[in-house]
N, C-alpha and C. Protein backbone atom coordinates (compact mmCIF):
# COMPACT_ATOMS: atom_id res chain seq x y z
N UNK A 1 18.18 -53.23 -23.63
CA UNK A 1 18.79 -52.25 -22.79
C UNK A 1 17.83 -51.90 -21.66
N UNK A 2 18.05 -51.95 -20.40
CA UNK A 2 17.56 -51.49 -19.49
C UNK A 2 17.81 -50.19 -18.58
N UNK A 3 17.07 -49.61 -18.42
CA UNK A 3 16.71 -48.14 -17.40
C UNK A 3 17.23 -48.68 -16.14
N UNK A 4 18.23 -47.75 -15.73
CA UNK A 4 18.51 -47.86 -14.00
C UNK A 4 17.19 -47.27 -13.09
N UNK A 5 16.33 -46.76 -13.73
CA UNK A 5 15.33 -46.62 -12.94
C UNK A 5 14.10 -47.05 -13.49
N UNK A 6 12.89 -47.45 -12.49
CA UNK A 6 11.65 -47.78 -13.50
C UNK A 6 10.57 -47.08 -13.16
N UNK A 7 10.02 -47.14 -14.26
CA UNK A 7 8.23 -45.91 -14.19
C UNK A 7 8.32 -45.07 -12.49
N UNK A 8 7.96 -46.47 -11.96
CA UNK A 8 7.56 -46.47 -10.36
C UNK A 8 8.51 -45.36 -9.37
N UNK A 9 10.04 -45.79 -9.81
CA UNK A 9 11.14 -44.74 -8.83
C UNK A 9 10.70 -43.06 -9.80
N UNK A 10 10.52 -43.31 -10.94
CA UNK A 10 10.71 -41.78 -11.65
C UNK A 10 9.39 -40.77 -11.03
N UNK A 11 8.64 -41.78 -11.09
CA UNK A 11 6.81 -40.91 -10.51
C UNK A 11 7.32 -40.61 -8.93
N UNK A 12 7.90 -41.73 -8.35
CA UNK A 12 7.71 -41.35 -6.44
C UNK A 12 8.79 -40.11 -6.10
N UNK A 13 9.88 -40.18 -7.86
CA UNK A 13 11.29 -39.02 -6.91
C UNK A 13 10.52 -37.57 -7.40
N UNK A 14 9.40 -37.74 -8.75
CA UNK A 14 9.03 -36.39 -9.60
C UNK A 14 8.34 -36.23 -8.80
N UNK A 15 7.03 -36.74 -8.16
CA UNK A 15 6.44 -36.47 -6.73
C UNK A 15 6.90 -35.67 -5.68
N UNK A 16 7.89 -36.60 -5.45
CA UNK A 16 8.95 -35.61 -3.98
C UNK A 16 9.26 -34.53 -4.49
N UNK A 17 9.90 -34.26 -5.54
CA UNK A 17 9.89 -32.97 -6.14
C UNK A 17 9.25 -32.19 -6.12
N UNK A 18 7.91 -32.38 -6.70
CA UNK A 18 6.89 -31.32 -6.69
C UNK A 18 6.43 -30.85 -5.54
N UNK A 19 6.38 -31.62 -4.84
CA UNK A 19 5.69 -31.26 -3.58
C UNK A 19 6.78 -30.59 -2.39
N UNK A 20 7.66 -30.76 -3.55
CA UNK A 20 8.56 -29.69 -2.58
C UNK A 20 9.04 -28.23 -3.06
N UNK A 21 8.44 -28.43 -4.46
CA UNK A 21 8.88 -26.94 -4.69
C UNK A 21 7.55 -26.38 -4.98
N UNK A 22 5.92 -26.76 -4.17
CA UNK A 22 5.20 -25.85 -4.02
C UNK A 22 4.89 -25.51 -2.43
N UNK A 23 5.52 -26.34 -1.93
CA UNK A 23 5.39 -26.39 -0.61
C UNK A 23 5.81 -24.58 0.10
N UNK A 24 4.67 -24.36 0.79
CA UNK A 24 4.54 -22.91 1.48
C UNK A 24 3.50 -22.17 0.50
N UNK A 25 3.12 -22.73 -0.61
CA UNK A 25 1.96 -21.90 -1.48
C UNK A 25 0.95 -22.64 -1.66
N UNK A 26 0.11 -22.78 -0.55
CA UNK A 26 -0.93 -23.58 -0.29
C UNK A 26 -1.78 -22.01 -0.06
N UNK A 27 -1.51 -21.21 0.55
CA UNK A 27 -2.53 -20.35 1.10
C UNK A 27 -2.25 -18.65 -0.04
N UNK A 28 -3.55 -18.24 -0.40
CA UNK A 28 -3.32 -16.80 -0.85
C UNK A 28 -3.15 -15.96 -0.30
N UNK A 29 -3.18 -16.21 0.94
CA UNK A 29 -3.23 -14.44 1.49
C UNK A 29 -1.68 -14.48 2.25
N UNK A 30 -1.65 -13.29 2.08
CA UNK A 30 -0.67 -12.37 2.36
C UNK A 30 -0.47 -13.00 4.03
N UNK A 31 1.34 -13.41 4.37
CA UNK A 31 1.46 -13.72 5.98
C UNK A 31 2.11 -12.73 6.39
N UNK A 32 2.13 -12.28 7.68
CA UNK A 32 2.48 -10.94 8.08
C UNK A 32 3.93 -11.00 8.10
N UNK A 33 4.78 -11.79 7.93
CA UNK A 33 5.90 -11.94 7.86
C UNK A 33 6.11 -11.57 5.96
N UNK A 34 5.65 -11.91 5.22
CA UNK A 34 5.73 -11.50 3.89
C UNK A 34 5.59 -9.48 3.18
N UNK A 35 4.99 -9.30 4.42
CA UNK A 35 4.50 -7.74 4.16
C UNK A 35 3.41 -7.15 2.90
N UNK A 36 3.66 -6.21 2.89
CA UNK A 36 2.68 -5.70 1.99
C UNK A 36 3.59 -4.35 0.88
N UNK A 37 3.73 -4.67 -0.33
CA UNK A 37 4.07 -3.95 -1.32
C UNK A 37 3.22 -2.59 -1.34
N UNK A 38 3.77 -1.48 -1.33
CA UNK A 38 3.14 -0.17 -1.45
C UNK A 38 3.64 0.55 -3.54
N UNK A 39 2.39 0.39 -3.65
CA UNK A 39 2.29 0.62 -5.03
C UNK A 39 2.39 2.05 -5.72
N UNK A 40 1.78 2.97 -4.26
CA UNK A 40 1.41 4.16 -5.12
C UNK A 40 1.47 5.39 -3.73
N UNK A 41 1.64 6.30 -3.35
CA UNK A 41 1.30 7.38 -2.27
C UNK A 41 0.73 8.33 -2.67
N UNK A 42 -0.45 8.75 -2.86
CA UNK A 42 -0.90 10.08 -3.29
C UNK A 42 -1.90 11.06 -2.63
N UNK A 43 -1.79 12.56 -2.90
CA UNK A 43 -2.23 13.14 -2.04
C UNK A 43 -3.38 14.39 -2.86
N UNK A 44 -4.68 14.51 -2.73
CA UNK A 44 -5.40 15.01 -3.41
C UNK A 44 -5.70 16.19 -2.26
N UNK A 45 -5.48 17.17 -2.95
CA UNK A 45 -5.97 18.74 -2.27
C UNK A 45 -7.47 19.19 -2.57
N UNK A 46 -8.53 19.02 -2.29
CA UNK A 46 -10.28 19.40 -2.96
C UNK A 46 -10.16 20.99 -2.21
N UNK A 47 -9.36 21.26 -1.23
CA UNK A 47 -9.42 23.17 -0.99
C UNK A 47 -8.59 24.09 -1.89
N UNK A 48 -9.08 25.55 -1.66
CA UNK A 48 -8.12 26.77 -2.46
C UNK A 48 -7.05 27.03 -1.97
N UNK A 49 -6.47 26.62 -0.96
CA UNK A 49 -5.12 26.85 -0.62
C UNK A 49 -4.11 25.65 -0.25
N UNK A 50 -2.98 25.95 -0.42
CA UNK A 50 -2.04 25.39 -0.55
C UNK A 50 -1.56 24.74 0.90
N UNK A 51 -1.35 23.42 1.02
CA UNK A 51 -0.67 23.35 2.36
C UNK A 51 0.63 22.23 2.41
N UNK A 52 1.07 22.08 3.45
CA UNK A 52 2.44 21.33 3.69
C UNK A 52 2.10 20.38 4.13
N UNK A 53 2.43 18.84 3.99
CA UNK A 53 1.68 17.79 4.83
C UNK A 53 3.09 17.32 4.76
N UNK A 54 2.71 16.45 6.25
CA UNK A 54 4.24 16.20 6.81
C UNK A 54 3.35 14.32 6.68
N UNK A 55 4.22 13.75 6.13
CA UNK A 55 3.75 12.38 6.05
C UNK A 55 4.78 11.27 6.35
N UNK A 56 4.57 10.27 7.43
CA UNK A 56 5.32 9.31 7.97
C UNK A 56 5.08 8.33 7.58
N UNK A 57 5.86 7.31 7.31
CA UNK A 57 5.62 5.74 7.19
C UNK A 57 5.92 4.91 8.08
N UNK A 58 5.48 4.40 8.82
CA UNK A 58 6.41 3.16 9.98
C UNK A 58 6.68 1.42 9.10
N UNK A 59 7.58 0.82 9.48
CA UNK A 59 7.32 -0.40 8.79
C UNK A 59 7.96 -0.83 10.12
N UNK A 60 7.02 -1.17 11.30
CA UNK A 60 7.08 -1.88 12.57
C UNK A 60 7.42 -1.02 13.46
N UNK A 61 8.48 -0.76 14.12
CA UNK A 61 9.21 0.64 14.65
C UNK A 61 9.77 1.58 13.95
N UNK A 62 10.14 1.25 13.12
CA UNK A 62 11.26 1.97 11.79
C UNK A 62 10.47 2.89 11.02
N UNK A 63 10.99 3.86 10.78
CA UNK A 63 10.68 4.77 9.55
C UNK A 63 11.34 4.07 8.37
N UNK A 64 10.35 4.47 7.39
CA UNK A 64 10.72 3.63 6.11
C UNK A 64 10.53 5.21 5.60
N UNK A 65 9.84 5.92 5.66
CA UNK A 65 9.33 7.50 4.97
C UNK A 65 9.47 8.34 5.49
N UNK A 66 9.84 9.54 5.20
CA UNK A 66 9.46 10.89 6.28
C UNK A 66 9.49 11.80 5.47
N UNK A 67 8.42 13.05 4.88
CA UNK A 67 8.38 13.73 4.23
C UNK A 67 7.27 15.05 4.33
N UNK A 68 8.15 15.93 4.41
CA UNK A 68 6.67 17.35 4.00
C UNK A 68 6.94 17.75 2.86
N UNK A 69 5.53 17.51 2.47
CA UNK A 69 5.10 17.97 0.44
C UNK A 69 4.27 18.65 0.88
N UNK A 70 4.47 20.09 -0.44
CA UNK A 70 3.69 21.22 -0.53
C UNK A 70 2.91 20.32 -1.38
N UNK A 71 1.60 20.82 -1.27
CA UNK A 71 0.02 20.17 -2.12
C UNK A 71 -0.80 21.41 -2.73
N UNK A 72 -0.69 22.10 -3.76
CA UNK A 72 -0.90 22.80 -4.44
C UNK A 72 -2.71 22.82 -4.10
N UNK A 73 -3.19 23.89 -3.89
CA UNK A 73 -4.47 23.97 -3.93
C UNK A 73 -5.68 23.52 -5.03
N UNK A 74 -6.51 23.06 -4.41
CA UNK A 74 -7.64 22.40 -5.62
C UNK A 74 -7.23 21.83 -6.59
N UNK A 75 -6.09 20.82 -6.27
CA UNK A 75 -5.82 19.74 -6.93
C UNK A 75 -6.65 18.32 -7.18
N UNK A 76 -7.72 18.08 -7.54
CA UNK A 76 -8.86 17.19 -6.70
C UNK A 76 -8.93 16.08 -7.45
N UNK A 77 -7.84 15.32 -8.56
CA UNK A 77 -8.08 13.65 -8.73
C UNK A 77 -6.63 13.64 -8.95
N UNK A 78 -6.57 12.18 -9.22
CA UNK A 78 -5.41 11.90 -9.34
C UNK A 78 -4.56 11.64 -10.68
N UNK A 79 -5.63 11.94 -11.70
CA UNK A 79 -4.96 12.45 -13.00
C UNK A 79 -4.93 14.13 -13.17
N UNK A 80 -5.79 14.80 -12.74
CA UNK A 80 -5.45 16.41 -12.84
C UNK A 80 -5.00 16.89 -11.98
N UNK A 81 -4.35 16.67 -10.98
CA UNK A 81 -3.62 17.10 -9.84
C UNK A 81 -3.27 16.21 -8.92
N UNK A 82 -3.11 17.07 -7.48
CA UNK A 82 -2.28 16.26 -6.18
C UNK A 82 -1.20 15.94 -6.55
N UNK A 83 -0.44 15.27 -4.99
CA UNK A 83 1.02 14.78 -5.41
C UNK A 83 1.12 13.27 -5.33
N UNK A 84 1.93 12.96 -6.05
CA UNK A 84 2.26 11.91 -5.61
C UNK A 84 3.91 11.29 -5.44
N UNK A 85 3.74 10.76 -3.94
CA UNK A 85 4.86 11.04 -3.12
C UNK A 85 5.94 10.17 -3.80
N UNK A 86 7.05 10.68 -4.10
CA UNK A 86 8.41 9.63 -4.88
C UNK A 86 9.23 9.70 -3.34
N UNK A 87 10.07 8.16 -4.07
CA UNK A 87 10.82 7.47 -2.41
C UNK A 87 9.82 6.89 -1.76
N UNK A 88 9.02 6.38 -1.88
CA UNK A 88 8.03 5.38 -0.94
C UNK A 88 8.96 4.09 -0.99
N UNK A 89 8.92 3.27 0.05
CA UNK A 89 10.04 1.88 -0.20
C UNK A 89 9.63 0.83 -0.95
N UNK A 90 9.99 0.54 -2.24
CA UNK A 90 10.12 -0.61 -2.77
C UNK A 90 9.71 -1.80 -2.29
N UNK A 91 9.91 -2.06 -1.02
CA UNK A 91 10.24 -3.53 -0.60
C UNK A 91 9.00 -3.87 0.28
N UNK A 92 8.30 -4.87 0.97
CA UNK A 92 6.95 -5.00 0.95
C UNK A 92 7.48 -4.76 2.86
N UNK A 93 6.65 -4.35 3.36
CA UNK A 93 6.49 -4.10 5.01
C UNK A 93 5.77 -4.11 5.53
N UNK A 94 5.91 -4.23 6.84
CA UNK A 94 3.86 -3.89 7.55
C UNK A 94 4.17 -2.38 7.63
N UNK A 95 3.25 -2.19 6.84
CA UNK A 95 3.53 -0.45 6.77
C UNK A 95 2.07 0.52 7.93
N UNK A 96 2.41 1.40 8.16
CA UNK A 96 1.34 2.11 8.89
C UNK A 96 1.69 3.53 8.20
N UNK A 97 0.72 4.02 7.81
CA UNK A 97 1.10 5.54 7.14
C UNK A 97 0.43 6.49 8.66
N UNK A 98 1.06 7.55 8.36
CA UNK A 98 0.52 8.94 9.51
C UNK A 98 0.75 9.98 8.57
N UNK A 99 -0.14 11.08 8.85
CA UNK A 99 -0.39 12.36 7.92
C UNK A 99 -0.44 13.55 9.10
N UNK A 100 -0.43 14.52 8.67
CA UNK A 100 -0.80 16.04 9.17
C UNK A 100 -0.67 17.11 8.50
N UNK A 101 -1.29 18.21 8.64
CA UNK A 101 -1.24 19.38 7.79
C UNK A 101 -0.20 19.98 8.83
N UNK A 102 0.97 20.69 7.92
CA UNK A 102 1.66 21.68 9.22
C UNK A 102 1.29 22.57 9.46
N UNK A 103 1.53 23.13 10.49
CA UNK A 103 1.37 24.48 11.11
C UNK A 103 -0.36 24.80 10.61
N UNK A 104 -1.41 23.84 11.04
CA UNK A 104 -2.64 24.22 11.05
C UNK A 104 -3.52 23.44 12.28
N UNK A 105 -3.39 24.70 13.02
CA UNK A 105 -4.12 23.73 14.55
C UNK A 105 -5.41 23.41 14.05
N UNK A 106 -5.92 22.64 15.08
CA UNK A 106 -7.38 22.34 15.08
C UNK A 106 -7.64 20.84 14.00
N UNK A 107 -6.68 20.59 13.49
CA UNK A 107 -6.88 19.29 12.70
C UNK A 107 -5.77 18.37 12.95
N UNK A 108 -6.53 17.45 13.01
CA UNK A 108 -6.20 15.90 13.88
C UNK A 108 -5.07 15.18 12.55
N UNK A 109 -4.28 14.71 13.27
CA UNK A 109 -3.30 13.85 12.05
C UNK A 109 -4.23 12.27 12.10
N UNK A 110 -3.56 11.70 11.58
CA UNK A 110 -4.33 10.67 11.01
C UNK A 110 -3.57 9.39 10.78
N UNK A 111 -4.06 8.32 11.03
CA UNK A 111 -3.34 7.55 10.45
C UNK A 111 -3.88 6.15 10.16
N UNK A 112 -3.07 5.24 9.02
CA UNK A 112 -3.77 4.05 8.47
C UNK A 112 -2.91 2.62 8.24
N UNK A 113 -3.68 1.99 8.54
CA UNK A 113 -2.71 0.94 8.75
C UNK A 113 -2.73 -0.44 7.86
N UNK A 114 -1.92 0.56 6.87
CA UNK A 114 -1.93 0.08 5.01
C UNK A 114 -1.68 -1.55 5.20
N UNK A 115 -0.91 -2.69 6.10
CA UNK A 115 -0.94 -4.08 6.34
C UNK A 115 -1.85 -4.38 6.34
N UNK A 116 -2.56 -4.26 7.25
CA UNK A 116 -3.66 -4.70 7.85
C UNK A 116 -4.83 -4.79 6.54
N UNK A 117 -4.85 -3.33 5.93
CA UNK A 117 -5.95 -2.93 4.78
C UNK A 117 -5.81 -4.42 3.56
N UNK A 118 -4.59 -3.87 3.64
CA UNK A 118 -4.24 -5.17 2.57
C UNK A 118 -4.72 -6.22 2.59
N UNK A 119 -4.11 -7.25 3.38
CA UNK A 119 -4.59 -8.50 4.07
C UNK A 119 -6.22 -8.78 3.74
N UNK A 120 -6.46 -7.23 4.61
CA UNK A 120 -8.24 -7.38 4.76
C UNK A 120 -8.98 -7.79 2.97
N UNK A 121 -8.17 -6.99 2.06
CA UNK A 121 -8.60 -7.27 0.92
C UNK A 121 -7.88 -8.27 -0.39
N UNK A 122 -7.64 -9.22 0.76
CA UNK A 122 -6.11 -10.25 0.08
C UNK A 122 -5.41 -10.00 -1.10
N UNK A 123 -4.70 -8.74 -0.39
CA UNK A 123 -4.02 -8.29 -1.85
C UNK A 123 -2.85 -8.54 -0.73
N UNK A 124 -1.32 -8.25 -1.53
CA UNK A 124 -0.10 -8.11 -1.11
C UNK A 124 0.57 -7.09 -1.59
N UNK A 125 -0.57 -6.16 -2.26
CA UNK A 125 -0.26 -4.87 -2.48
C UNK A 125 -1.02 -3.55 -1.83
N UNK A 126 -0.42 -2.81 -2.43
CA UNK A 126 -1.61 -1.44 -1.24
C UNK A 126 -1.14 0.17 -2.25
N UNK A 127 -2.19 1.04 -1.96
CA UNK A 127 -2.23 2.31 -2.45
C UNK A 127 -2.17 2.96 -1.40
N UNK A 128 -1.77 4.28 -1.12
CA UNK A 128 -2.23 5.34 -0.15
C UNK A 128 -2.78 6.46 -0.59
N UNK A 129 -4.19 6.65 -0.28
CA UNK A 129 -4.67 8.01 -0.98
C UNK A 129 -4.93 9.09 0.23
N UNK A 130 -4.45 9.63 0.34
CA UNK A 130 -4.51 11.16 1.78
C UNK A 130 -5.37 12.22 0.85
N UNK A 131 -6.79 12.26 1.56
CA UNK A 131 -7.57 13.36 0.91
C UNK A 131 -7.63 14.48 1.72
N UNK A 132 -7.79 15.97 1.65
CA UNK A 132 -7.62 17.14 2.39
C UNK A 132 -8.97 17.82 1.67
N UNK A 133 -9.68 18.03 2.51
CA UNK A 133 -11.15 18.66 2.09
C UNK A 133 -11.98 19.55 3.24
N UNK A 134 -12.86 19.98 2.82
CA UNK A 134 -13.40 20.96 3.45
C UNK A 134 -14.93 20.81 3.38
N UNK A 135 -15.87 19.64 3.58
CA UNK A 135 -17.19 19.57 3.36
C UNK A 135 -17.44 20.69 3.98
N UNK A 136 -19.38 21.13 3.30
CA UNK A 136 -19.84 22.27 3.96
C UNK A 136 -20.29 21.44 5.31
N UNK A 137 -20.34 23.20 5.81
CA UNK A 137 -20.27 23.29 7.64
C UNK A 137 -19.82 22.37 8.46
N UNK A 138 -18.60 21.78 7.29
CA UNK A 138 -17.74 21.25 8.48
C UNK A 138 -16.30 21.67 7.93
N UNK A 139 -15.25 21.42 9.12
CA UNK A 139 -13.61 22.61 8.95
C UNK A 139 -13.55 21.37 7.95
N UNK A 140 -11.75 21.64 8.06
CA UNK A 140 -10.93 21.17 7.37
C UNK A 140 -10.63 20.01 8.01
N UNK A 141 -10.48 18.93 6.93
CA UNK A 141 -10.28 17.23 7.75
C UNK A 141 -9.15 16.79 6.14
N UNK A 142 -8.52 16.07 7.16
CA UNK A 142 -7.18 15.10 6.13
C UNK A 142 -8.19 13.51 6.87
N UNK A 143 -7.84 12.97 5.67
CA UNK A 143 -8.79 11.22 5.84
C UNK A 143 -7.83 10.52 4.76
N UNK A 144 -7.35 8.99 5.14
CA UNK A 144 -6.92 8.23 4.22
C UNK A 144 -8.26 8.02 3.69
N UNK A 145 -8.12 7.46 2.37
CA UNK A 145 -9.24 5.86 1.76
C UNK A 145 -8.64 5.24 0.93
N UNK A 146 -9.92 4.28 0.97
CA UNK A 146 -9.31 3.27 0.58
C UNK A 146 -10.73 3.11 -0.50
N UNK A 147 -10.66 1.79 -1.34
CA UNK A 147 -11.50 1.10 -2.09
C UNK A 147 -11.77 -0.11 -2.17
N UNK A 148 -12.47 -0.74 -2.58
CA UNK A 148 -13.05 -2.07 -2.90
C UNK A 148 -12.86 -2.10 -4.22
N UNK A 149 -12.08 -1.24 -4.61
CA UNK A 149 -12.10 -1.58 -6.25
C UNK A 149 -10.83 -2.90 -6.21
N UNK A 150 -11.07 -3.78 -7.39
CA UNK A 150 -9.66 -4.66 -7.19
C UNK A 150 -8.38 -3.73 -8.10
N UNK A 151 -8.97 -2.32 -9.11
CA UNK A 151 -7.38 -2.10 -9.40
C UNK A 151 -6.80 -1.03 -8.09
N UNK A 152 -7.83 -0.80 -6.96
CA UNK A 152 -6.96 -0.32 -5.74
C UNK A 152 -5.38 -1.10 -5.20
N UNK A 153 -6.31 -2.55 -5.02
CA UNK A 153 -5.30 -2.96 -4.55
C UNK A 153 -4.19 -4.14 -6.03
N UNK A 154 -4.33 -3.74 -6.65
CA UNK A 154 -3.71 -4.59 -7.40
C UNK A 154 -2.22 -3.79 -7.09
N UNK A 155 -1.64 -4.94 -7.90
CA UNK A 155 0.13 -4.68 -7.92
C UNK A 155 0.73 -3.99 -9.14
N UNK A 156 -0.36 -3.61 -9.81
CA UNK A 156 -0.19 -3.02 -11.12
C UNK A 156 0.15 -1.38 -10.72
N UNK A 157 1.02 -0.87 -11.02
CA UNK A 157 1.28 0.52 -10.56
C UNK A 157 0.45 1.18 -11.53
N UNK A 158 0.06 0.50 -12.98
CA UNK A 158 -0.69 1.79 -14.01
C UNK A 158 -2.49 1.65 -13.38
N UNK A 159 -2.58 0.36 -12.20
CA UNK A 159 -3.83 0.10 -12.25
C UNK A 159 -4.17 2.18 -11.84
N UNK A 160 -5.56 2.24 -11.25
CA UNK A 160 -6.07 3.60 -10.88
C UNK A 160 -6.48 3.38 -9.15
């Protein structure tokens, strides 16, 4: 009994195959057309009073976010306090976050440009941490950060 096909056709068609269903995953990093997954939004208060932060998301022109959360005073990690923002979008974007405290002149809004961060640390995921603090003899400042830790940017939502 003979095979309609031999060794030779089965290796050159399993070949074509393969190389076609890895084809586009040659490279790890994140292409700006793929976006960046937002894992986590959170907001740590280190002062005694309470304030309203009005927080934006862009994903290119578009709002993907728009929100003012009250931030409970001297809330200062992210297991014993702060908020963390629900409704952030699911879906991966070039995201740019913007922050501000309301109705408190004299402090600068802020903003970070969570794609870019990503990329920089070839993840295809991202955290947002908005800190609100008061070092001595200096006012009040809102600052994203970020980390070099890898469970920052991992895709693990329980990472920290």
């Amino acid at each position: 009994m003979s095979l309609p096909y031999n060794r030779r056709k089965i290796l050159k068609f399993g070949g074509l195959a393969l190389g076609s269903s890895v084809a586009g995953c040659s490279s790890f990093r994140t292409s700006s057309s793929d976006g960046v997954r937002l894992v986590r939004a959170h907001i740590v208060n280190s002062v005694d009073e309470d304030f309203d932060v009005a927080v934006h998301l862009l994903d290119g022109d578009e709002t993907a976010y728009w929100e003012i959360v009250q931030v409970e005073g001297n809330s200062p990690g992210l297991q014993a306090g702060g908020v963390t923002l629900q409704g952030i979008p699911e879906t991966p974007g070039e995201y740019v976050a913007a922050a501000r405290l309301v109705d408190v002149p004299g402090v600068d809004p802020v903003t970070y440009d969570v794609a870019t961060a990503a990329r920089e640390h070839d993840s295809s995921c991202a955290r947002i941490r908005l800190l609100i603090r008061s070092p001595k003899d200096e006012g009040l400042s809102i600052s994203f950060r970020t980390s070099d830790s890898v469970e920052f940017w991992s895709c693990d939502p329980n990472a920290n």
